[in-house]
N, C-alpha and C. Protein backbone atom coordinates (compact mmCIF):
# COMPACT_ATOMS: atom_id res chain seq x y z
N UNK A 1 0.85 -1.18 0.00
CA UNK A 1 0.00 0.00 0.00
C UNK A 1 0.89 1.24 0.00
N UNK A 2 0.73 2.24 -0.50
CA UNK A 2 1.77 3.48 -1.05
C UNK A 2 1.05 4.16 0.11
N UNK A 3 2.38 4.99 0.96
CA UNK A 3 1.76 5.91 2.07
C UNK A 3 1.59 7.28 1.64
N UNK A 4 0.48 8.07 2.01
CA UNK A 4 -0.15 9.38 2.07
C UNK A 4 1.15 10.06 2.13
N UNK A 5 1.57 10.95 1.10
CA UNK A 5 1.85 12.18 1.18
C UNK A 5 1.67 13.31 1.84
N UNK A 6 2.28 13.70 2.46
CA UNK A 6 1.97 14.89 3.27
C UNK A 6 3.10 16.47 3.03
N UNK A 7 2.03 17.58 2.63
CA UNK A 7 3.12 18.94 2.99
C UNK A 7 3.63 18.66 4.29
N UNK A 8 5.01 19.56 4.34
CA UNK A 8 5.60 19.60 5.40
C UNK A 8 4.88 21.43 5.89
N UNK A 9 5.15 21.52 7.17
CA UNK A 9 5.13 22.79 7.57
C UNK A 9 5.66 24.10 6.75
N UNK A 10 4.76 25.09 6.63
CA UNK A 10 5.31 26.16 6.10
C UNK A 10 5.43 25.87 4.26
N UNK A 11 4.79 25.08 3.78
CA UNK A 11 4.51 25.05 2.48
C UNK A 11 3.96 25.02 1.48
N UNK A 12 2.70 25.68 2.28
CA UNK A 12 1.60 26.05 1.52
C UNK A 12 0.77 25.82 1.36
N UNK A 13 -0.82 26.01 0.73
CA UNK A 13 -1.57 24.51 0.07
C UNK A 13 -1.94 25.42 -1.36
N UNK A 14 -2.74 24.74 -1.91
CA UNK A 14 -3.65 25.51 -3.65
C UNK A 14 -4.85 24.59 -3.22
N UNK A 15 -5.97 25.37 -2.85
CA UNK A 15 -7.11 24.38 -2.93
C UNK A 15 -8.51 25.05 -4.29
N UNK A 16 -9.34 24.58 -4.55
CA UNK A 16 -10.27 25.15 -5.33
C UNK A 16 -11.69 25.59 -4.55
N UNK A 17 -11.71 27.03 -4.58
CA UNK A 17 -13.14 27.69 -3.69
C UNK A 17 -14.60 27.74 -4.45
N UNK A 18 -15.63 26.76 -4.31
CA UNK A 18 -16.35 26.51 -5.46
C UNK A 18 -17.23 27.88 -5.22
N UNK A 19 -17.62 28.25 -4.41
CA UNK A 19 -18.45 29.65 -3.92
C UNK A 19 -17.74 30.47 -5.38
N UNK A 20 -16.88 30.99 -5.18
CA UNK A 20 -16.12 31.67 -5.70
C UNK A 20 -15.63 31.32 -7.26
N UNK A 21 -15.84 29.87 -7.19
CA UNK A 21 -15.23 29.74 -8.74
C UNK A 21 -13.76 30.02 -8.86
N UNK A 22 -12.85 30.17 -7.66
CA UNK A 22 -11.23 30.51 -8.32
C UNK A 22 -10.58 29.51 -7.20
N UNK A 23 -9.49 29.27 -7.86
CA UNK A 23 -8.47 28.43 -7.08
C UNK A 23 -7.72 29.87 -5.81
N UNK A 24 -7.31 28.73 -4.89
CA UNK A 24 -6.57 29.57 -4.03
C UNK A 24 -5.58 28.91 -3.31
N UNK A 25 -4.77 30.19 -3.33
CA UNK A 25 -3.02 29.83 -2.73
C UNK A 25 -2.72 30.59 -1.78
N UNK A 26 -2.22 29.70 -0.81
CA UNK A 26 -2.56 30.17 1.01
C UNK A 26 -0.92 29.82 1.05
N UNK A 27 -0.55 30.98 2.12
CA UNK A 27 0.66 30.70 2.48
C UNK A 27 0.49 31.35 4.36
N UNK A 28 1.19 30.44 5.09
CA UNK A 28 1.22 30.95 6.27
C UNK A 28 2.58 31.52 6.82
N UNK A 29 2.39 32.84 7.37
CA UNK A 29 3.10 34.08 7.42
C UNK A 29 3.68 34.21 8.74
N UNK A 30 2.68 33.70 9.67
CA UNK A 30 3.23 33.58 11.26
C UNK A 30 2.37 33.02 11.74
N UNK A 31 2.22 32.49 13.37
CA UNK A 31 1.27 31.73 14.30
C UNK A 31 0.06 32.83 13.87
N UNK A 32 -1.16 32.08 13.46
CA UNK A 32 -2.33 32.20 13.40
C UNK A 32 -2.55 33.65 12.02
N UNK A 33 -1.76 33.84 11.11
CA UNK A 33 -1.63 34.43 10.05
C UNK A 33 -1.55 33.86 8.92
N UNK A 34 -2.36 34.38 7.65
CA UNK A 34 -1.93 33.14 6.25
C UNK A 34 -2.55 34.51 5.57
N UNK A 35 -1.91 34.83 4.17
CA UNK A 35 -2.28 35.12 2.93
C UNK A 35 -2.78 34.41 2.05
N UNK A 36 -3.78 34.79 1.54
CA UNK A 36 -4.43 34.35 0.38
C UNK A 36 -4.75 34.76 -1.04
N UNK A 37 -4.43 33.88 -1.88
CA UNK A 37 -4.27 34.71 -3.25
C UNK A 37 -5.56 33.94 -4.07
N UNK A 38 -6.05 34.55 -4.87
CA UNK A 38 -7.07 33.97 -5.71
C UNK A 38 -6.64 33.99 -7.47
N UNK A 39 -7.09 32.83 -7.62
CA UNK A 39 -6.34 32.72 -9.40
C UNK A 39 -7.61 31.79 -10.23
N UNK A 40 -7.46 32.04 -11.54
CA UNK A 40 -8.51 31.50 -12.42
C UNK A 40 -8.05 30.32 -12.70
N UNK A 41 -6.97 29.56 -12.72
CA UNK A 41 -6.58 28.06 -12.72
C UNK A 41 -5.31 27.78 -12.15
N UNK A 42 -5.59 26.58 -11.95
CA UNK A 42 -4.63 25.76 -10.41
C UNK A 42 -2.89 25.90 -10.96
N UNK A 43 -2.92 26.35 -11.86
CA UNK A 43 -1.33 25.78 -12.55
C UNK A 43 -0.58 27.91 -12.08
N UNK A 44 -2.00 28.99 -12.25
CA UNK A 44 -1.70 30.16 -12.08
C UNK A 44 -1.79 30.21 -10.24
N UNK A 45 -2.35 29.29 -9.53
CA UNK A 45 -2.94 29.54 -8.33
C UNK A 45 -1.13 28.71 -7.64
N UNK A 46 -0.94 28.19 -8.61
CA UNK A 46 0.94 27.37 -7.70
C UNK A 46 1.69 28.43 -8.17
N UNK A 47 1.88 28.69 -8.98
CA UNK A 47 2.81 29.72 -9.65
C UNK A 47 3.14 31.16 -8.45
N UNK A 48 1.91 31.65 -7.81
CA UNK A 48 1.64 32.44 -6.83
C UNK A 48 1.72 32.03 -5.99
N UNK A 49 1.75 30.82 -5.22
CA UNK A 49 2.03 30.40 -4.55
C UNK A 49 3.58 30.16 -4.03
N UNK A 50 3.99 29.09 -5.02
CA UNK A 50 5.64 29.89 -5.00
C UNK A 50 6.01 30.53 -5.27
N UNK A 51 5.88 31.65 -5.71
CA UNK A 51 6.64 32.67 -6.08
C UNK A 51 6.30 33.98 -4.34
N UNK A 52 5.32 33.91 -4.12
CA UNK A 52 4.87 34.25 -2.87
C UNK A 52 5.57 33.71 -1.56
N UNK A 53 5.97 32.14 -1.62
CA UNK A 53 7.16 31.44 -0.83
C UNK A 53 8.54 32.36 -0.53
N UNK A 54 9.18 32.17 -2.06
CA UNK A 54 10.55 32.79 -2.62
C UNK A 54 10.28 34.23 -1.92
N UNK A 55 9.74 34.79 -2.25
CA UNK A 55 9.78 36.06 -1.50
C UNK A 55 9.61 36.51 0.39
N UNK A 56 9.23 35.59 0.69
CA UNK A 56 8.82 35.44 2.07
C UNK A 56 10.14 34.88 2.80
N UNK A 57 10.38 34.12 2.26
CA UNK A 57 12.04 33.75 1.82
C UNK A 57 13.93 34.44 2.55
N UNK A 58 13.14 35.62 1.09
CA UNK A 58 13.67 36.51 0.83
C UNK A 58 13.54 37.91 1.89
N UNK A 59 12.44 37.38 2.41
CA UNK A 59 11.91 38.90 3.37
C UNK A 59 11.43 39.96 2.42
N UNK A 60 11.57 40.15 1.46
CA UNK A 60 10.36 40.63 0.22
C UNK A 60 8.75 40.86 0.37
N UNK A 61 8.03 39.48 1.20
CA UNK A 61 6.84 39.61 0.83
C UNK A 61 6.12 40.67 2.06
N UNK A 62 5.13 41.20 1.33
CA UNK A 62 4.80 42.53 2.35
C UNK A 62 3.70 41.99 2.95
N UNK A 63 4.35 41.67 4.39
CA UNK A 63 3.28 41.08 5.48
C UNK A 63 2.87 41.79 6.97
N UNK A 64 3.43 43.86 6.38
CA UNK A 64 3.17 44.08 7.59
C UNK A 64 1.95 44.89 7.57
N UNK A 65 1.22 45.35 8.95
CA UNK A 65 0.03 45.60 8.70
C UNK A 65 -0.73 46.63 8.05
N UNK A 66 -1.62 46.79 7.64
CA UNK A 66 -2.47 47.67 7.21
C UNK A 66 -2.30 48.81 7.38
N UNK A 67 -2.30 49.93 6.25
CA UNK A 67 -2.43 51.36 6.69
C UNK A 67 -3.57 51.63 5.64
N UNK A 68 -3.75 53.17 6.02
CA UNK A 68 -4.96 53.71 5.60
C UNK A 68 -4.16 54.48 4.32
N UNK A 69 -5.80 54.98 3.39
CA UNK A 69 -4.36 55.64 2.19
C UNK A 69 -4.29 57.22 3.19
N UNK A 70 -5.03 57.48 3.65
CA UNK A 70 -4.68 58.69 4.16
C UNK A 70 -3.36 59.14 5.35
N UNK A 71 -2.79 57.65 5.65
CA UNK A 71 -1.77 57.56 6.30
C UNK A 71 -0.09 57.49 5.46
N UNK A 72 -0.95 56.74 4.72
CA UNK A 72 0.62 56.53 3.56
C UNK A 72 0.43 57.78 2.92
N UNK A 73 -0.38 59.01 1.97
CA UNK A 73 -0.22 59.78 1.37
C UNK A 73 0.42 60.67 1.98
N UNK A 74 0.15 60.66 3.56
CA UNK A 74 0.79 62.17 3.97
C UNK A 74 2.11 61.71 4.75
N UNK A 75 2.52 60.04 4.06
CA UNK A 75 3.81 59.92 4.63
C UNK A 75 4.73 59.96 3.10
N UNK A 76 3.83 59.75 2.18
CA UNK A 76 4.77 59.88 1.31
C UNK A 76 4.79 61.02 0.69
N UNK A 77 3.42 62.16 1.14
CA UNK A 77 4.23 63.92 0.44
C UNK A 77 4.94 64.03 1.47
N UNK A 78 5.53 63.68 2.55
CA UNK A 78 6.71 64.23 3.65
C UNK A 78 7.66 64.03 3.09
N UNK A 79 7.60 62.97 2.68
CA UNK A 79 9.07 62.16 2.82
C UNK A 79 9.67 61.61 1.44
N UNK A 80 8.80 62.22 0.27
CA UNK A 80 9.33 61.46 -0.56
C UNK A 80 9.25 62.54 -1.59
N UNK A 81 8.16 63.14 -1.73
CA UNK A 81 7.53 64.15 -3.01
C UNK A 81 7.96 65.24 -2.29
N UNK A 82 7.66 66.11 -1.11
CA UNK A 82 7.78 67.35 -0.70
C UNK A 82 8.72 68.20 -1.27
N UNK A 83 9.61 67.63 -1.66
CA UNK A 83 11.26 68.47 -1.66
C UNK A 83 11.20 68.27 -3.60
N UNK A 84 10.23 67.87 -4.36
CA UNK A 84 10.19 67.98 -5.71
C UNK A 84 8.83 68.63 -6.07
N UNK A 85 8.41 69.79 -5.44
CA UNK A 85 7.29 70.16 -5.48
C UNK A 85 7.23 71.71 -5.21
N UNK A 86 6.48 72.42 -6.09
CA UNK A 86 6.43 74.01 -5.64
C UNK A 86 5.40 73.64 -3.96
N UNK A 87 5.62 75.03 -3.30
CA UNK A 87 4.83 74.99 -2.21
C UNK A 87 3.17 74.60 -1.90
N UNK A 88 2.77 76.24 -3.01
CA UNK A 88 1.82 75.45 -3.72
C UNK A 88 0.96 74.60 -3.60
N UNK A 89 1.60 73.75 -4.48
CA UNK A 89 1.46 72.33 -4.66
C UNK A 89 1.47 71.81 -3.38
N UNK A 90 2.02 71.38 -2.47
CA UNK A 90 2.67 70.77 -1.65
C UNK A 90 1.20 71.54 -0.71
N UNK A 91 0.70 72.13 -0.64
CA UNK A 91 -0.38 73.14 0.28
C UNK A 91 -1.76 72.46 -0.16
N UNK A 92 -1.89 72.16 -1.17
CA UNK A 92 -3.28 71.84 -2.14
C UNK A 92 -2.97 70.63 -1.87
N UNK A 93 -2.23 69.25 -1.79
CA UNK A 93 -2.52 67.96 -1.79
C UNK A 93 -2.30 68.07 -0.25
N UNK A 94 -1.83 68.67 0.67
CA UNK A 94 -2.20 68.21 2.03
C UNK A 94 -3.59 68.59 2.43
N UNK A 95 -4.39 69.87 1.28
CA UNK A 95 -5.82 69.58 1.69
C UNK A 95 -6.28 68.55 1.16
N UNK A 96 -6.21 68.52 0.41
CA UNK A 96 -6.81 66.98 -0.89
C UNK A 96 -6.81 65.97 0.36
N UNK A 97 -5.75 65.77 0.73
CA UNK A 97 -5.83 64.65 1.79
C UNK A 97 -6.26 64.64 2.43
N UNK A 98 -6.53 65.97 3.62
CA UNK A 98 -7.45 66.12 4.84
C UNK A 98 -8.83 65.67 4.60
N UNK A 99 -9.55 65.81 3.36
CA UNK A 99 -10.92 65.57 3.00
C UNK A 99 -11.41 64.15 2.73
């Protein structure tokens, strides 16, 4: 009798979500954390899957938490745009953002 195969820890699965109609590729990120990717066939749903691995890997994959866009915009006219911008400018998108 041929014994059951088993993933080892930390390697993923691809299962098919019939609700949904799309395959999905789960990777777990830390104790009680997993990403999930959704794909239109199982061969695109591994592909994301490892390649999502390799990067996690790598320390690449972006698993830290949530921001708002109104948090990242007014971190990135500080810190990134401000100093390539008339004032101006730089006056009108920090209202844009407040709203």
């Amino acid at each position: 009798m041929a014994e059951k195969k088993q993933r080892g820890h930390n390697e993923g699965s691809v299962y098919y979500w019939k609700e949904r109609d799309r395959w999905v590729a789960e990777i777990s990120l830390g104790p009680g954390k997993r990403k999930k990717m959704l794909c239109k066939t199982k061969a695109e749903a591994l592909k994301k899957k490892n390649e999502a691995l390799r990067e996690l890997e790598k320390g690449e994959l972006a698993t830290g938490s949530q921001r708002k866009v109104k948090e990242y915009l007014e971190d990135w006219i500080e810190n990134v745009y401000k100093d390539n911008i008339r004032i101006s400018t730089y006056v009108k998108y920090k209202k844009s953002i407040r709203y």
